[in-house]
Protein backbone atom coordinates (compact mmCIF):
# COMPACT_ATOMS: atom_id res chain seq x y z
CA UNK A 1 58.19 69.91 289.35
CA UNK A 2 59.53 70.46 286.15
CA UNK A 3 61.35 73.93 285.21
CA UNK A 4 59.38 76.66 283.74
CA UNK A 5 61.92 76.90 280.63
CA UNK A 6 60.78 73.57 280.13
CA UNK A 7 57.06 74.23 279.97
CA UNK A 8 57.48 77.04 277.74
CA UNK A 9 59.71 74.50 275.16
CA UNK A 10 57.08 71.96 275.16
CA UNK A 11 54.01 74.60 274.12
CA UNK A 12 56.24 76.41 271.80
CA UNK A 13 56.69 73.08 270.04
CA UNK A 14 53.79 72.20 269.83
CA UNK A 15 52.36 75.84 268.74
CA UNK A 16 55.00 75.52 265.85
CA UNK A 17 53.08 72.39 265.01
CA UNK A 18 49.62 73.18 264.99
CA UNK A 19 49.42 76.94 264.89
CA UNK A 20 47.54 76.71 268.30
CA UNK A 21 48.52 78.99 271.14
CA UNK A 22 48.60 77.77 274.55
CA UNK A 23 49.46 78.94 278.07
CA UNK A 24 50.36 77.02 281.23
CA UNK A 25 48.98 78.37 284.49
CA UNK A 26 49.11 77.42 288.16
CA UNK A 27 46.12 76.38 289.87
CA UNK A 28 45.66 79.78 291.17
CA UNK A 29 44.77 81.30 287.87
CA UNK A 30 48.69 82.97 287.71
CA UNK A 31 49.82 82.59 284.33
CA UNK A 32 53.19 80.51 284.37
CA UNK A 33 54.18 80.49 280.33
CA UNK A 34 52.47 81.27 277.67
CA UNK A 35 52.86 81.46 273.39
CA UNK A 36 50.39 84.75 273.26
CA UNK A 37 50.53 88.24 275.21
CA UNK A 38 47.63 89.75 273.58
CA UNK A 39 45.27 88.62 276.19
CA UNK A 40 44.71 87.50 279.63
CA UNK A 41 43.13 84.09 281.11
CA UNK A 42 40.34 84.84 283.66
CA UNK A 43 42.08 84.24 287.13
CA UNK A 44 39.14 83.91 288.85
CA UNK A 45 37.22 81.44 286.36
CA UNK A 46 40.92 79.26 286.20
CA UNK A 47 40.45 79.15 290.02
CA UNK A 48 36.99 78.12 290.28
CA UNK A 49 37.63 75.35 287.95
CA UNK A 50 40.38 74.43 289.10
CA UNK A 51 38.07 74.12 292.65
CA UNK A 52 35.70 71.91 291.09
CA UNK A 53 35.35 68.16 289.81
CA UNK A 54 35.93 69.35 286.55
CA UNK A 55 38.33 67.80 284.12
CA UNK A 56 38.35 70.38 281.34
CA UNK A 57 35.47 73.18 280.38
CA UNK A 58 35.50 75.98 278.46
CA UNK A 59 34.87 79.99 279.53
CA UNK A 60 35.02 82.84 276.91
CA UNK A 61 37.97 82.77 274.72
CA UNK A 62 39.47 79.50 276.06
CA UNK A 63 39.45 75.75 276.80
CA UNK A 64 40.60 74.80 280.19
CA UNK A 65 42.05 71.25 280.91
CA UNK A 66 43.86 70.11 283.78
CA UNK A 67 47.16 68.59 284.31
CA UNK A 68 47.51 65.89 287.03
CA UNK A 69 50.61 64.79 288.87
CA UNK A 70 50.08 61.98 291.12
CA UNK A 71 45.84 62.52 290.77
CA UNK A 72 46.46 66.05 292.35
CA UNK A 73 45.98 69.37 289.99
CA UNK A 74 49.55 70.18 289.13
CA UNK A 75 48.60 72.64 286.32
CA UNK A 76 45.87 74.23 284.40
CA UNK A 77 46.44 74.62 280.18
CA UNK A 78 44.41 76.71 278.77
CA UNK A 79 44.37 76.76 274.50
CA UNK A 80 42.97 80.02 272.89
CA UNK A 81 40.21 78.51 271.06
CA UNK A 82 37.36 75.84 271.87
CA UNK A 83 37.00 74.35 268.51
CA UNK A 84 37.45 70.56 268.08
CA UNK A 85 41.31 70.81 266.67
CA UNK A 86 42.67 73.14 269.23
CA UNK A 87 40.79 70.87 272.23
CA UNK A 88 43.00 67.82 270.68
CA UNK A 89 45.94 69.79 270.77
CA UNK A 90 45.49 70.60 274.08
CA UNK A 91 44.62 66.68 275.23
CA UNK A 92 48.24 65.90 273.79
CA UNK A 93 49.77 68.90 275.14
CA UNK A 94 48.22 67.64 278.58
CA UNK A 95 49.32 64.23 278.13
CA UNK A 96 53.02 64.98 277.30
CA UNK A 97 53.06 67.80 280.45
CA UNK A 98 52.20 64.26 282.58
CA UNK A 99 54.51 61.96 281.07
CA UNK A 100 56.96 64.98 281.71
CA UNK A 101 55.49 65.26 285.45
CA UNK A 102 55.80 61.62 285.91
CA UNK A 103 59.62 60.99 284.77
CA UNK A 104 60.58 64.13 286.60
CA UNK A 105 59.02 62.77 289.95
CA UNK A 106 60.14 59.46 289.30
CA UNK A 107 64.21 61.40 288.89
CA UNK A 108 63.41 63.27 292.15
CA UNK A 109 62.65 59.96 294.13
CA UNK A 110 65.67 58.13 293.21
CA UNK A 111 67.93 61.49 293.85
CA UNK A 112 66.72 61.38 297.06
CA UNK A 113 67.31 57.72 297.34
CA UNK A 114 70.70 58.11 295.72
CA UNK A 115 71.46 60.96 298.11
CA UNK A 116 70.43 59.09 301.32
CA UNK A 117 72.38 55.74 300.20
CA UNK A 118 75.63 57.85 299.98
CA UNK A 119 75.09 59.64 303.53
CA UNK A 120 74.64 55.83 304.57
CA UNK A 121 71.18 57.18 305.87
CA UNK A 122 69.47 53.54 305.15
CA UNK A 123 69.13 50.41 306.67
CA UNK A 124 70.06 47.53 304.27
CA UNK A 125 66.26 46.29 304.08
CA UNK A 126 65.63 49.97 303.33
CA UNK A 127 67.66 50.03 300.42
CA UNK A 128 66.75 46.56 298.91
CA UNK A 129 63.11 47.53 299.52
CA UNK A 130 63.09 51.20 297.85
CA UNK A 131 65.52 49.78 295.04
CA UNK A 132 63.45 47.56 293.98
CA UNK A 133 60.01 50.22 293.89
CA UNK A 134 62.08 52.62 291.89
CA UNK A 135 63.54 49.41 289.24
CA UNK A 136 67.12 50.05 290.13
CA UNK A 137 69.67 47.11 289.82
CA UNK A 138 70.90 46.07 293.16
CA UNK A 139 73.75 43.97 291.97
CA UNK A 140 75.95 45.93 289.18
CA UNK A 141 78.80 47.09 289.96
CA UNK A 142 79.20 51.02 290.31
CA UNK A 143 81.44 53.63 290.94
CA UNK A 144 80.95 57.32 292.63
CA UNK A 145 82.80 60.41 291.06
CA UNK A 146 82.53 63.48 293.22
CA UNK A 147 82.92 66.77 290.58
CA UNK A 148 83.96 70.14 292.76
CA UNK A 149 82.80 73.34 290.52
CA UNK A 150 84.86 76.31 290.53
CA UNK A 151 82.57 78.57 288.98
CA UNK A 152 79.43 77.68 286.89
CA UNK A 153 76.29 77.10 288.70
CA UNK A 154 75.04 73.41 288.44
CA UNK A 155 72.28 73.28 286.25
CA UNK A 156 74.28 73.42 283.34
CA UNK A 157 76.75 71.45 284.38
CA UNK A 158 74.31 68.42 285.48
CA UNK A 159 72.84 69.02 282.13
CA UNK A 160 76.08 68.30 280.47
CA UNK A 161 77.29 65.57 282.73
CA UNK A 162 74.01 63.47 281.52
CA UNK A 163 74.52 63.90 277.70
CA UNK A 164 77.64 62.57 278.55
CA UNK A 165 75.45 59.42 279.66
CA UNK A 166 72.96 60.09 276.91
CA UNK A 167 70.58 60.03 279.49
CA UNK A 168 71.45 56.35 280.93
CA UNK A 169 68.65 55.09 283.51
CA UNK A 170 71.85 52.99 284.92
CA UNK A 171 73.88 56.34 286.01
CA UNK A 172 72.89 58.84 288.33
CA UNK A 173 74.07 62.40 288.27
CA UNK A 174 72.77 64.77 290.92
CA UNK A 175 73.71 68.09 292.92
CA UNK A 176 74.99 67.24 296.00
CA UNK A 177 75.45 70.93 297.37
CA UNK A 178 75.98 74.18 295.95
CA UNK A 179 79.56 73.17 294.27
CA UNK A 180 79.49 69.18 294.39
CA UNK A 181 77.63 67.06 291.51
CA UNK A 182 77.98 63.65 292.32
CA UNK A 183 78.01 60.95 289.41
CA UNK A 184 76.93 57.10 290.53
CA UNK A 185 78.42 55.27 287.28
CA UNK A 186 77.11 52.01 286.20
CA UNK A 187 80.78 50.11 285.27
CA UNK A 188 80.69 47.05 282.87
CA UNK A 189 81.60 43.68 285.28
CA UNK A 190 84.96 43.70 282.13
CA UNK A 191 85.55 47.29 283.15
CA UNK A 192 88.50 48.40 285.19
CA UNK A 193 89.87 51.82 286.04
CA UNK A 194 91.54 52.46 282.60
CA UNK A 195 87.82 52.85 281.47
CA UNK A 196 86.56 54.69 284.35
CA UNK A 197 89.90 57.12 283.39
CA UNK A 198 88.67 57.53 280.10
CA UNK A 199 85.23 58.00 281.49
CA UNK A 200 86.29 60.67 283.95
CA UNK A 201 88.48 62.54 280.96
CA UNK A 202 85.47 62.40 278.76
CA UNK A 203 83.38 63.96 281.82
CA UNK A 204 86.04 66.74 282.10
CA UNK A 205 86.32 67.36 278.64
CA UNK A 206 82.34 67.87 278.35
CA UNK A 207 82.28 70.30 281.12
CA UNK A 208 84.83 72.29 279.81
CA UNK A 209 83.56 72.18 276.14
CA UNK A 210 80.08 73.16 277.25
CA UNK A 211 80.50 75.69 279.88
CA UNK A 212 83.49 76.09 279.97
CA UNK A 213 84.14 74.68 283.52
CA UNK A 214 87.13 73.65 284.63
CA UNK A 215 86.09 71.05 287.28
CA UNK A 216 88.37 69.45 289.51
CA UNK A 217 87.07 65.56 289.17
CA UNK A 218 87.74 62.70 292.11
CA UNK A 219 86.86 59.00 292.29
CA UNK A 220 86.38 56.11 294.37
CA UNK A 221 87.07 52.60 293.92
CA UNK A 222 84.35 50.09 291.94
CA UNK A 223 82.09 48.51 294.43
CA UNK A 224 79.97 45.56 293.92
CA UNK A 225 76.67 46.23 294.98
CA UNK A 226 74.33 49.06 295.58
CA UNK A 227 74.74 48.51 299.65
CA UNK A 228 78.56 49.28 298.48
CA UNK A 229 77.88 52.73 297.34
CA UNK A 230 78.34 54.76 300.17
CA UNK A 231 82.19 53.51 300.58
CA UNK A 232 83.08 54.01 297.37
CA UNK A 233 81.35 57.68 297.46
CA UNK A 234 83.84 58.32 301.18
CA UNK A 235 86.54 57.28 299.38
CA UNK A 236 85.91 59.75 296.04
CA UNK A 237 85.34 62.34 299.01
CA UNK A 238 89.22 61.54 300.24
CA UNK A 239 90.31 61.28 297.09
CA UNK A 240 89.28 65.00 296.39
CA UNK A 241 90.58 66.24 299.76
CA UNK A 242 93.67 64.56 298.98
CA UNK A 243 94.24 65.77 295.86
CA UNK A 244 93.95 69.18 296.70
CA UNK A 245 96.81 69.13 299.15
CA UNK A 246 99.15 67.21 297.31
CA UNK A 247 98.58 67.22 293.31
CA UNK A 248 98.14 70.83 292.96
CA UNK A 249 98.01 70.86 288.99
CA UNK A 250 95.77 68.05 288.36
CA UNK A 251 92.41 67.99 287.25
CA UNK A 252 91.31 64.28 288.02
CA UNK A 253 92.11 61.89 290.82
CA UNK A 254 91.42 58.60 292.08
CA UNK A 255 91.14 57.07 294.99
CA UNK A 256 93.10 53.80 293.99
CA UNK A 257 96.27 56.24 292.76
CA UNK A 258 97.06 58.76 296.39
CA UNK A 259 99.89 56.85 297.58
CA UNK A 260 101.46 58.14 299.89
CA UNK A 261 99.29 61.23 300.08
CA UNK A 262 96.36 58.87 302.01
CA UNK A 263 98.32 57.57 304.48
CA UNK A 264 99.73 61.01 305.69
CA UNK A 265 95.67 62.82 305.44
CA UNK A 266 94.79 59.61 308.13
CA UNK A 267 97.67 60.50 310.53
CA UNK A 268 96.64 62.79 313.45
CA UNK A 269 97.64 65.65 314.36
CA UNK A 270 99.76 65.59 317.27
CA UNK A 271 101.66 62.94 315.87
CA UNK A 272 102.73 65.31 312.59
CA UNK A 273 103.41 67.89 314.36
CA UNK A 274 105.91 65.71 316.90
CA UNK A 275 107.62 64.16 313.50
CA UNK A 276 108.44 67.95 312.22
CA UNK A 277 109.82 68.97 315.63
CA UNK A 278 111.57 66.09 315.12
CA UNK A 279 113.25 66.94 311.95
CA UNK A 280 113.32 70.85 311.56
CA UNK A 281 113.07 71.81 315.38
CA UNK A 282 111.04 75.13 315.70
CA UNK A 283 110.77 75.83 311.94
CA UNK A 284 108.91 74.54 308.98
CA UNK A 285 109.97 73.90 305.59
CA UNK A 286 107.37 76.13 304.67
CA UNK A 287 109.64 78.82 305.81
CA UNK A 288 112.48 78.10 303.59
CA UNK A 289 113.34 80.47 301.01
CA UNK A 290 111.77 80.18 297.55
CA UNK A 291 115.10 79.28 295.72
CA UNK A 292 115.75 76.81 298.06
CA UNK A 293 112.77 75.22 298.00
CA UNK A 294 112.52 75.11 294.11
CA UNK A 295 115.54 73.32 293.99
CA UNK A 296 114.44 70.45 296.79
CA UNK A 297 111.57 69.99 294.25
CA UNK A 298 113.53 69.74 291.28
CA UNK A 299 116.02 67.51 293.03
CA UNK A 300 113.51 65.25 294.10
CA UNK A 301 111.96 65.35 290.18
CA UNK A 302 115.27 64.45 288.78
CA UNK A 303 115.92 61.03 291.07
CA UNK A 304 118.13 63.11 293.36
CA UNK A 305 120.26 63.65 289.67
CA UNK A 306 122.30 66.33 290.90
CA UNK A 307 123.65 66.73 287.41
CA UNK A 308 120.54 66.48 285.30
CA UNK A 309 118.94 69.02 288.22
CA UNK A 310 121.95 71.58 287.92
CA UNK A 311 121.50 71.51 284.23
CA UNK A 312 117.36 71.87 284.21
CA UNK A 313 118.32 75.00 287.04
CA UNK A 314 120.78 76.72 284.87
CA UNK A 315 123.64 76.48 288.17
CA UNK A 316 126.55 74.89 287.76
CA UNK A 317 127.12 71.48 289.79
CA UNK A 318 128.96 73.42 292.66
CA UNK A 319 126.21 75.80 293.02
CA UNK A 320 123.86 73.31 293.44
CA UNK A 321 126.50 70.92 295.79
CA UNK A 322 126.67 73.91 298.42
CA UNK A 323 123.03 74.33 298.20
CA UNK A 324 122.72 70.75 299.24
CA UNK A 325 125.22 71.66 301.83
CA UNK A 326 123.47 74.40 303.02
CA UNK A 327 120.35 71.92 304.03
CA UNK A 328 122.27 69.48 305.42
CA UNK A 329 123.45 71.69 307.91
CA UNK A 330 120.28 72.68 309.06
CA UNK A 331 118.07 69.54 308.85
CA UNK A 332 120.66 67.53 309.31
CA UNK A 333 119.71 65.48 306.24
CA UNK A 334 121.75 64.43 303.15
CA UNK A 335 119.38 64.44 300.23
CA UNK A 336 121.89 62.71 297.94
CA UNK A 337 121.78 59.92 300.43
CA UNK A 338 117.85 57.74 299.73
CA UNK A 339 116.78 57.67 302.94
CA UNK A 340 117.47 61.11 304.22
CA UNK A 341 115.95 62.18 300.90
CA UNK A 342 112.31 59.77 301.58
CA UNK A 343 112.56 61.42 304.64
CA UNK A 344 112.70 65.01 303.90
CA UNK A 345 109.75 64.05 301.44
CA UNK A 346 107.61 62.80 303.85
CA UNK A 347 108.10 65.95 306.10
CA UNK A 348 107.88 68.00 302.67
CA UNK A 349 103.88 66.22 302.60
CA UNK A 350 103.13 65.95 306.21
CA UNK A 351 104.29 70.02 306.55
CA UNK A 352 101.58 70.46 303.37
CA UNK A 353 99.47 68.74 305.64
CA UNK A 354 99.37 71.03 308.56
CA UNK A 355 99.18 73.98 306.70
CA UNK A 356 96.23 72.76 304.75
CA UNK A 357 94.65 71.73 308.04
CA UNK A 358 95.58 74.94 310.06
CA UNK A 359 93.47 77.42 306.99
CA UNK A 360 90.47 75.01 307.27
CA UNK A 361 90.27 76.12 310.66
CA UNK A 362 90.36 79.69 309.80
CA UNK A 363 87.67 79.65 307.68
């Protein structure tokens, strides 16, 4: 069904048009827009034509006509006037409410086919079968982008995510839940993921020039076929959990680009926790102090430069040396030496881990 803002769009247009008020009710004689407030419909005579045979007929001060979705009575439009012109505006009035009926319907079938293809909900005959009823390609290659609102609700947001598109049949944008949109992006067979980066930026940019949303933006890899779908749409859903843990600060992420962050979210849990016992005993690096911490990180961003990381700290060398100390004697790991430094990073990530896990379950 399409949205009542909508409806009262279309017969505002057309009043502009042709001087001729209209109103849009339901088939229970309840008045649903309207372009006059001067006077009421007859409920009673709406619902007793809207009970018979009837196509259109006229009671005192209106014309009635009915609009069809699917051969059932969707809505009744009544014009304010039974006079040859106003009747022919409200034919065409009628006609465009259909074609408006129609395309929404036909939208709302291949959501829901959209939606059940990425919960892998369909058998493969399924898919090839309802693909080719609603005329969508079975072959191109596609990729699924998962957009996480912070704030906005989605109508607005969908709405901008599909001008981005200009309204593409090929792409598929859709509400997912009550913060997900998920986009199903038609990719050129020359295309690679330098376009779908400038595709995902554009996306971004739109949402936050619009409603000023600042959405955080995930994606999976390209997939071949429509059967494909569903993977790439788990791995845009990784992608996003990922992300959050370990690029805090980013807006957009994909799949192909987590490095090391994917193989640590796959590892279980019993097995992280062994490998911190392992290197910090009873503690966790969480637990460190703040300075200490900030200058691990800014070690680790200068290529273990202890003087480039000294000078970005505003410490002198020493300061930073006995700081360096300082962990060594506790972890038992020199992070001027590579390895012991990749190692303290991993148990930097898989610590991040846990904790992310361990407030998930306190939710």
């Amino acid at each position: 069904m399409i949205s009542n803002q909508l409806l009262k769009k279309t017969i505002e247009e057309f009043k502009d048009i042709s001087g001729v008020n209209l109103a849009v009710l339901d088939i229970d004689g309840r008045v649903v827009v309207r372009t006059f407030s001067d006077e009421n419909v007859d409920a009673g005579a709406v619902k007793d034509f809207a009970a018979s045979e009837r196509e259109s007929v006229t009671i005192p001060g209106f014309h009635l006509i009915k609009v069809k979705e699917d051969n059932q009575d969707e809505y009744i439009l009544a014009v304010r006037s039974s006079d040859a012109n106003s009747v022919l505006v409200c034919q065409m009035v009628k006609y465009q409410l259909e074609t408006l009926l129609a395309a929404y319907r036909e939208r709302f079938d291949k959501d829901n086919f959209i939606k059940s293809l990425l919960m892998d909900n369909l058998l493969l005959v399924d898919i090839y079968g309802r693909a080719k009823k609603l005329h969508i390609e079975l072959e191109a290659y596609r990729c699924v982008i998962a957009i996480e609102l912070k704030e906005r609700g989605q109508e607005e947001a969908v709405s901008s995510l599909r001008n981005v598109f200009n309204g593409s049949n090929e792409d598929f944008v859709l509400a997912l839940n009550k913060k997900t949109i998920i986009v199903v992006k038609k990719v050129d067979c020359a295309d690679g993921y330098d376009e779908m980066e400038q595709t995902v930026s554009r996306m971004h940019a739109a949402l936050k020039a619009d409603i000023g949303e600042d959405a955080y933006i995930a994606y999976g890899t390209i997939v071949p076929g429509l059967k494909e779908v569903s993977k790439s749409y788990k791995e845009a859903k990784m992608a996003m959990d990922v992300g959050h843990i370990f690029f805090e600060g980013r807006n957009t992420i994909s799949y192909n680009k987590l490095g090391m962050g994917r193989l640590i979210y796959q590892l279980p849990m019993p097995l992280c926790k062994l490998f911190i016992k392992e290197i910090f005993g009873d503690s966790m690096p969480s637990e460190m102090d703040e300075e200490t911490l900030n200058t691990i990180n800014k070690f680790f961003e200068n290529s273990l430069n202890v003087s480039e990381t000294s000078r970005q700290l505003y410490i002198h060398r020493n300061t930073l040396v006995y700081r360096l100390d300082k962990i060594q004697k506790v972890t038992g790991l020199d992070l001027r030496v590579f390895s012991d430094a990749i190692t303290f990073k991993i148990a930097l990530m898989v610590s991040h881990y846990m904790q992310h896990v361990e407030n998930l379950e306190y939710k």
